[in-house]
N, C-alpha and C. Protein backbone atom coordinates (compact mmCIF):
# COMPACT_ATOMS: atom_id res chain seq x y z
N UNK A 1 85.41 23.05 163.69
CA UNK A 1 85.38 23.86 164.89
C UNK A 1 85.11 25.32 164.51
N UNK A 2 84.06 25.85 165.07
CA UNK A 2 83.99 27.55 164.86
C UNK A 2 85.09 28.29 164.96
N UNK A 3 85.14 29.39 164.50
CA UNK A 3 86.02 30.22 164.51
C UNK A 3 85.95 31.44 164.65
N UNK A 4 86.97 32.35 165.28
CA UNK A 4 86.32 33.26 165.73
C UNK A 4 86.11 34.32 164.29
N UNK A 5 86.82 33.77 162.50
CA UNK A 5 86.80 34.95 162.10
C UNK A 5 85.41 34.38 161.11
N UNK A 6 84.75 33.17 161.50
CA UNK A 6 83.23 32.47 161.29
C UNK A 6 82.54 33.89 162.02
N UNK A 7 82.64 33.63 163.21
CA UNK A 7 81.84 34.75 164.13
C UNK A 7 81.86 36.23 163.30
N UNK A 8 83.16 36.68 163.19
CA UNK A 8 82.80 37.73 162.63
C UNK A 8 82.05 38.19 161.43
N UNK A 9 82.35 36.89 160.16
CA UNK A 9 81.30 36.81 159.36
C UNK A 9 80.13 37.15 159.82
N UNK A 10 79.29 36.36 160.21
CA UNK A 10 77.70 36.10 160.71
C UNK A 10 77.37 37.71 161.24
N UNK A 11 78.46 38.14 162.21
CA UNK A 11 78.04 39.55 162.81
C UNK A 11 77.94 40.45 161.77
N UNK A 12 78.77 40.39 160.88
CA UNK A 12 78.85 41.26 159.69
C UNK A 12 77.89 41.19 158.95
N UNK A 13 77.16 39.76 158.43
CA UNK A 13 75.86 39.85 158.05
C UNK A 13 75.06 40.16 158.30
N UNK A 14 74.78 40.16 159.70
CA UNK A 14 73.39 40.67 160.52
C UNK A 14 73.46 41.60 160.60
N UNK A 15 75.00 42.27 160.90
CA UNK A 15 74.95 44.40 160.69
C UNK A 15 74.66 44.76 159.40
N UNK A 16 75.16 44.07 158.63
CA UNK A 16 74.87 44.98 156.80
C UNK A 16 73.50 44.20 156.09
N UNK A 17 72.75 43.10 157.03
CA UNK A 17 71.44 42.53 156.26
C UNK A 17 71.47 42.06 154.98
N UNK A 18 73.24 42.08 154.32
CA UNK A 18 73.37 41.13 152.94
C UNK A 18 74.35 40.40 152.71
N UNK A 19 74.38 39.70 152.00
CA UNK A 19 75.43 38.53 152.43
C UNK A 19 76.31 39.85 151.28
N UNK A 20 75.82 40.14 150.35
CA UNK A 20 76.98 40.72 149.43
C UNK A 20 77.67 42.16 150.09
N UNK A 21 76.60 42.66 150.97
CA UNK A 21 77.33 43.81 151.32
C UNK A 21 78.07 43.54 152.06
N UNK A 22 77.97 42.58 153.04
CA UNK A 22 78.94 41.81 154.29
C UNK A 22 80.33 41.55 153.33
N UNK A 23 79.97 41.20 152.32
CA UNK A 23 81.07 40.49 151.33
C UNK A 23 82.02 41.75 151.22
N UNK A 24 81.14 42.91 150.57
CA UNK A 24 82.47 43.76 150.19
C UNK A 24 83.02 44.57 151.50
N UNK A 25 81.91 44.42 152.57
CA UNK A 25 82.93 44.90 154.09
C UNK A 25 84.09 44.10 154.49
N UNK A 26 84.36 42.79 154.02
CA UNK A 26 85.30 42.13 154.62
C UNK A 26 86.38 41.48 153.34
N UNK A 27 85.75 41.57 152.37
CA UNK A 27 87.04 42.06 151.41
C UNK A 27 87.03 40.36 150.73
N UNK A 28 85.74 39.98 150.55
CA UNK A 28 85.87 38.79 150.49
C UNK A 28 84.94 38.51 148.98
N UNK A 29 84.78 37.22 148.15
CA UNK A 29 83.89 37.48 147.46
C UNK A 29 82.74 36.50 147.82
N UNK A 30 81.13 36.96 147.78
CA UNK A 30 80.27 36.44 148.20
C UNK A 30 80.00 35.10 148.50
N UNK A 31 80.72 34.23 147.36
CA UNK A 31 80.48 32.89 147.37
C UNK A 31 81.72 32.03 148.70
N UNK A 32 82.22 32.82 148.90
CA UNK A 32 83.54 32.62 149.42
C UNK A 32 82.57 32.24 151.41
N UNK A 33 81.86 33.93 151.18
CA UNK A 33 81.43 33.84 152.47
C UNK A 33 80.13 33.21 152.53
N UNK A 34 79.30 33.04 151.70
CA UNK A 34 78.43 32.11 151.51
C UNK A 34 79.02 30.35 152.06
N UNK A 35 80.04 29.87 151.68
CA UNK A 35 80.34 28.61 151.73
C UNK A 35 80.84 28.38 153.31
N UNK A 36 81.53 30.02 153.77
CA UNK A 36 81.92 29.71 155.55
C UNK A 36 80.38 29.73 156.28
N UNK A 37 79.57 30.27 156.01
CA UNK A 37 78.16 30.48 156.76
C UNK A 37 77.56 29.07 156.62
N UNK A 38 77.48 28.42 155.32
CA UNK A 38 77.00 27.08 155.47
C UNK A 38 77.64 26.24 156.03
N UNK A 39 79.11 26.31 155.87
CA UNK A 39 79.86 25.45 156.73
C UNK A 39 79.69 25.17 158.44
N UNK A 40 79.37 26.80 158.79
CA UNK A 40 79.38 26.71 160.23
C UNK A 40 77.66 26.09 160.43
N UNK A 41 76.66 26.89 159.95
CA UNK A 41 75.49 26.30 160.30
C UNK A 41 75.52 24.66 159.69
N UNK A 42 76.41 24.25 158.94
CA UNK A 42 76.21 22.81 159.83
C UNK A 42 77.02 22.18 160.58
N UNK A 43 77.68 22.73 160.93
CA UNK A 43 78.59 22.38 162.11
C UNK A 43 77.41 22.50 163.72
N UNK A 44 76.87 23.44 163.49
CA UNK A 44 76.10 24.02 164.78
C UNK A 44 74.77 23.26 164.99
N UNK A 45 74.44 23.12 163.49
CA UNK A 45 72.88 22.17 163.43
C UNK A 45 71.62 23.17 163.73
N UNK A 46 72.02 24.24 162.68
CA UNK A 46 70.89 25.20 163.06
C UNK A 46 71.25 26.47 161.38
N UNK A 47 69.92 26.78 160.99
CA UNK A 47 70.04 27.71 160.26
C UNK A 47 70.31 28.94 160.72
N UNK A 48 71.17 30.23 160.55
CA UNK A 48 71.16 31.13 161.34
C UNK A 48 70.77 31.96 160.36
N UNK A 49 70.64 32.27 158.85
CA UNK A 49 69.47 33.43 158.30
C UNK A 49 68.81 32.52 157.65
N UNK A 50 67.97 33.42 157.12
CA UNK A 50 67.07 33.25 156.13
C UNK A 50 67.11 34.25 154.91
N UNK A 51 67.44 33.48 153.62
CA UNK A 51 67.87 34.61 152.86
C UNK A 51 66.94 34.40 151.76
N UNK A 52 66.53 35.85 151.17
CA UNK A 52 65.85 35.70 150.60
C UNK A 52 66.68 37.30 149.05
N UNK A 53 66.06 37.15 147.97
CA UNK A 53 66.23 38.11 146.95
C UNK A 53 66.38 39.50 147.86
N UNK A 54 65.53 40.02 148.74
CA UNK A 54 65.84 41.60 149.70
C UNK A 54 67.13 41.59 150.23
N UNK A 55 67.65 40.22 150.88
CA UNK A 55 69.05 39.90 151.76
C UNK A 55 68.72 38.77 152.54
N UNK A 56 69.05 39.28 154.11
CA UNK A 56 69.10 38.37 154.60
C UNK A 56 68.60 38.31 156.15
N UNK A 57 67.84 37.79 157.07
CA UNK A 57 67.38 38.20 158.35
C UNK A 57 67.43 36.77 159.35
N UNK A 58 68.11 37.18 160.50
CA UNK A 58 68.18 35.83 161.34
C UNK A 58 66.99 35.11 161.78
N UNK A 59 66.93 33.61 161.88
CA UNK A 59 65.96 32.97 161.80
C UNK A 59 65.75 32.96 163.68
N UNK A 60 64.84 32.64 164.46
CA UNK A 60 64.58 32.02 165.69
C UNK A 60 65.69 31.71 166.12
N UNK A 61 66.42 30.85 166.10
CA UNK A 61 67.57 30.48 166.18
C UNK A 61 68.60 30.93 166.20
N UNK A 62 68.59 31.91 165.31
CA UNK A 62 69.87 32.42 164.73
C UNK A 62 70.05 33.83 165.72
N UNK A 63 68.75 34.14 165.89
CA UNK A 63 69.06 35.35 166.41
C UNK A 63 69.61 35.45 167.90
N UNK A 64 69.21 34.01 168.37
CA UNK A 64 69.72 33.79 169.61
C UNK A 64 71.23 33.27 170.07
N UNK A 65 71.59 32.39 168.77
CA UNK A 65 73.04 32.29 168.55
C UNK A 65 73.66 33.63 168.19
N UNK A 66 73.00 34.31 167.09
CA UNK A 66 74.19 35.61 167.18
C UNK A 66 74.06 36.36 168.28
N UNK A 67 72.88 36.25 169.29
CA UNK A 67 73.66 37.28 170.89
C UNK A 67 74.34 36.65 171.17
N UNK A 68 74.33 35.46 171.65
CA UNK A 68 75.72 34.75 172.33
C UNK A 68 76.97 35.10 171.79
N UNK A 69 76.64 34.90 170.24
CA UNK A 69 78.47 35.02 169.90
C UNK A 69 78.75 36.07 170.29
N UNK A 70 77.84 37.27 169.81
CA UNK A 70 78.60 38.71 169.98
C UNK A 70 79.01 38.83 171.19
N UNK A 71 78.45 38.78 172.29
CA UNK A 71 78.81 38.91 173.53
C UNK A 71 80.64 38.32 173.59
N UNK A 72 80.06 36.43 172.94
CA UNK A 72 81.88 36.14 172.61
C UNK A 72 82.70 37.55 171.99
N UNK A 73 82.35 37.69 170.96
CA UNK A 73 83.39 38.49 169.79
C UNK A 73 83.51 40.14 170.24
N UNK A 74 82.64 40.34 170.96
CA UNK A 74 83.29 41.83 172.14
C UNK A 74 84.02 41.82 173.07
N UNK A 75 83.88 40.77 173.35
CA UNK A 75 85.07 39.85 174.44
C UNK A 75 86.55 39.76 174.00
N UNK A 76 85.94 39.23 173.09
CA UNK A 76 87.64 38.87 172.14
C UNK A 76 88.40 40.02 171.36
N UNK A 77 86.90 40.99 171.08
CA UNK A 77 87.68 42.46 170.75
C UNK A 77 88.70 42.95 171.86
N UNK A 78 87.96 43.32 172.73
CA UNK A 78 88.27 43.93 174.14
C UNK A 78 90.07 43.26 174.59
N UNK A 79 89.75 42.25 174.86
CA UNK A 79 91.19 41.02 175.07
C UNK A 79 92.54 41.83 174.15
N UNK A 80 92.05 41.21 172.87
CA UNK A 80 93.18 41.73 171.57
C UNK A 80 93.41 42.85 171.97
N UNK A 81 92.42 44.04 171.91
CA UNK A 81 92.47 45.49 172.21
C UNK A 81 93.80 45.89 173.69
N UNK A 82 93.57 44.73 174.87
CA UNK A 82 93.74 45.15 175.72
C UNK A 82 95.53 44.67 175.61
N UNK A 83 95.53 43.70 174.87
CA UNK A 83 97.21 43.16 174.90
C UNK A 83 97.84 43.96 173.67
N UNK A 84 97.14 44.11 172.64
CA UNK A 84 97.85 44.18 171.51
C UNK A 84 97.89 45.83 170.87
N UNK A 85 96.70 46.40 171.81
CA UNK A 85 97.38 47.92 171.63
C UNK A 85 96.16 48.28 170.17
N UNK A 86 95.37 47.17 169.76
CA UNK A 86 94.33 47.41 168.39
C UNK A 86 93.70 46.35 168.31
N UNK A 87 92.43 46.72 167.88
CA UNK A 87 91.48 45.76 167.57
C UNK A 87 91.93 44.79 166.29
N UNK A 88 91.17 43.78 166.68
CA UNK A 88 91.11 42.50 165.38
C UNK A 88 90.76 43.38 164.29
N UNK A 89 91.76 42.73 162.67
CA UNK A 89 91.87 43.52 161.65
C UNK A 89 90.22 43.57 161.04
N UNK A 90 89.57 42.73 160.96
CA UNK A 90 87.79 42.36 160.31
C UNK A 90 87.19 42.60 161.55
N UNK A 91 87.02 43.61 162.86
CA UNK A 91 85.83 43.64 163.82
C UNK A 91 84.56 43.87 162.91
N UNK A 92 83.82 43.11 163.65
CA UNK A 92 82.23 43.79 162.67
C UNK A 92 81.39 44.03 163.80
N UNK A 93 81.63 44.54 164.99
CA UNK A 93 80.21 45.19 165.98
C UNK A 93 80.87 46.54 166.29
C-alpha cells in the first residue's frame, strides 16, 4: 500500500532531479530510497523516472502521477499543519 512518506520521496526526487541529492535531503542513504521508489512503482504498475548518469526526470506517466500525489501531499501538509500546530517532519513541496 502507498504511503504517504513513499509520496514524499518521489516529490523530493522530482524537486532535487537526483535520487542522491533527494537522499541527503531526507537523511536517508541512496540505496535505501532507491529500493522504496521501486517498491512503489511496482505496486502502481508504472515507471515514474527515468534515470539516467545526469539524475533523474519523470517519465509520461510519472509526471502525471506526481501531480496527483502532490495535490494529495499538500493536502496532507495543510491537515497536519492545521491540527498539529507544524508541518510533517520530511515535507518536500
Amino acid at each position: 500500500m502507498m504511503t504517504m512518506q513513499q509520496i514524499c520521496y518521489v516529490l523530493t526526487i522530482e524537486e532535487c532531479g537526483s535520487m542522491n541529492k533527494a537522499a541527503g535531503k531526507l537523511y536517508l542513504v541512496q540505496s535505501t530510497l532507491t529500493s522504496a521508489v521501486k517498491e512503489l512503482e511496482k505496486e502502481i504498475g508504472i515507471q515514474i523516472f527515468v534515470r539516467t548518469h545526469k539524475g533523474v526526470s519523470p517519465t509520461k506517466d510519472g509526471a502525471v502521477f506526481l501531480s496527483d500525489i502532490r495535490e494529495l501531499y499538500t493536502h496532507y501538509e495543510k491537515v497536519t499543519e492545521k491540527y498539529t500546530g507544524k508541518k510533517p517532519e520530511q515535507g518536500a513541496v
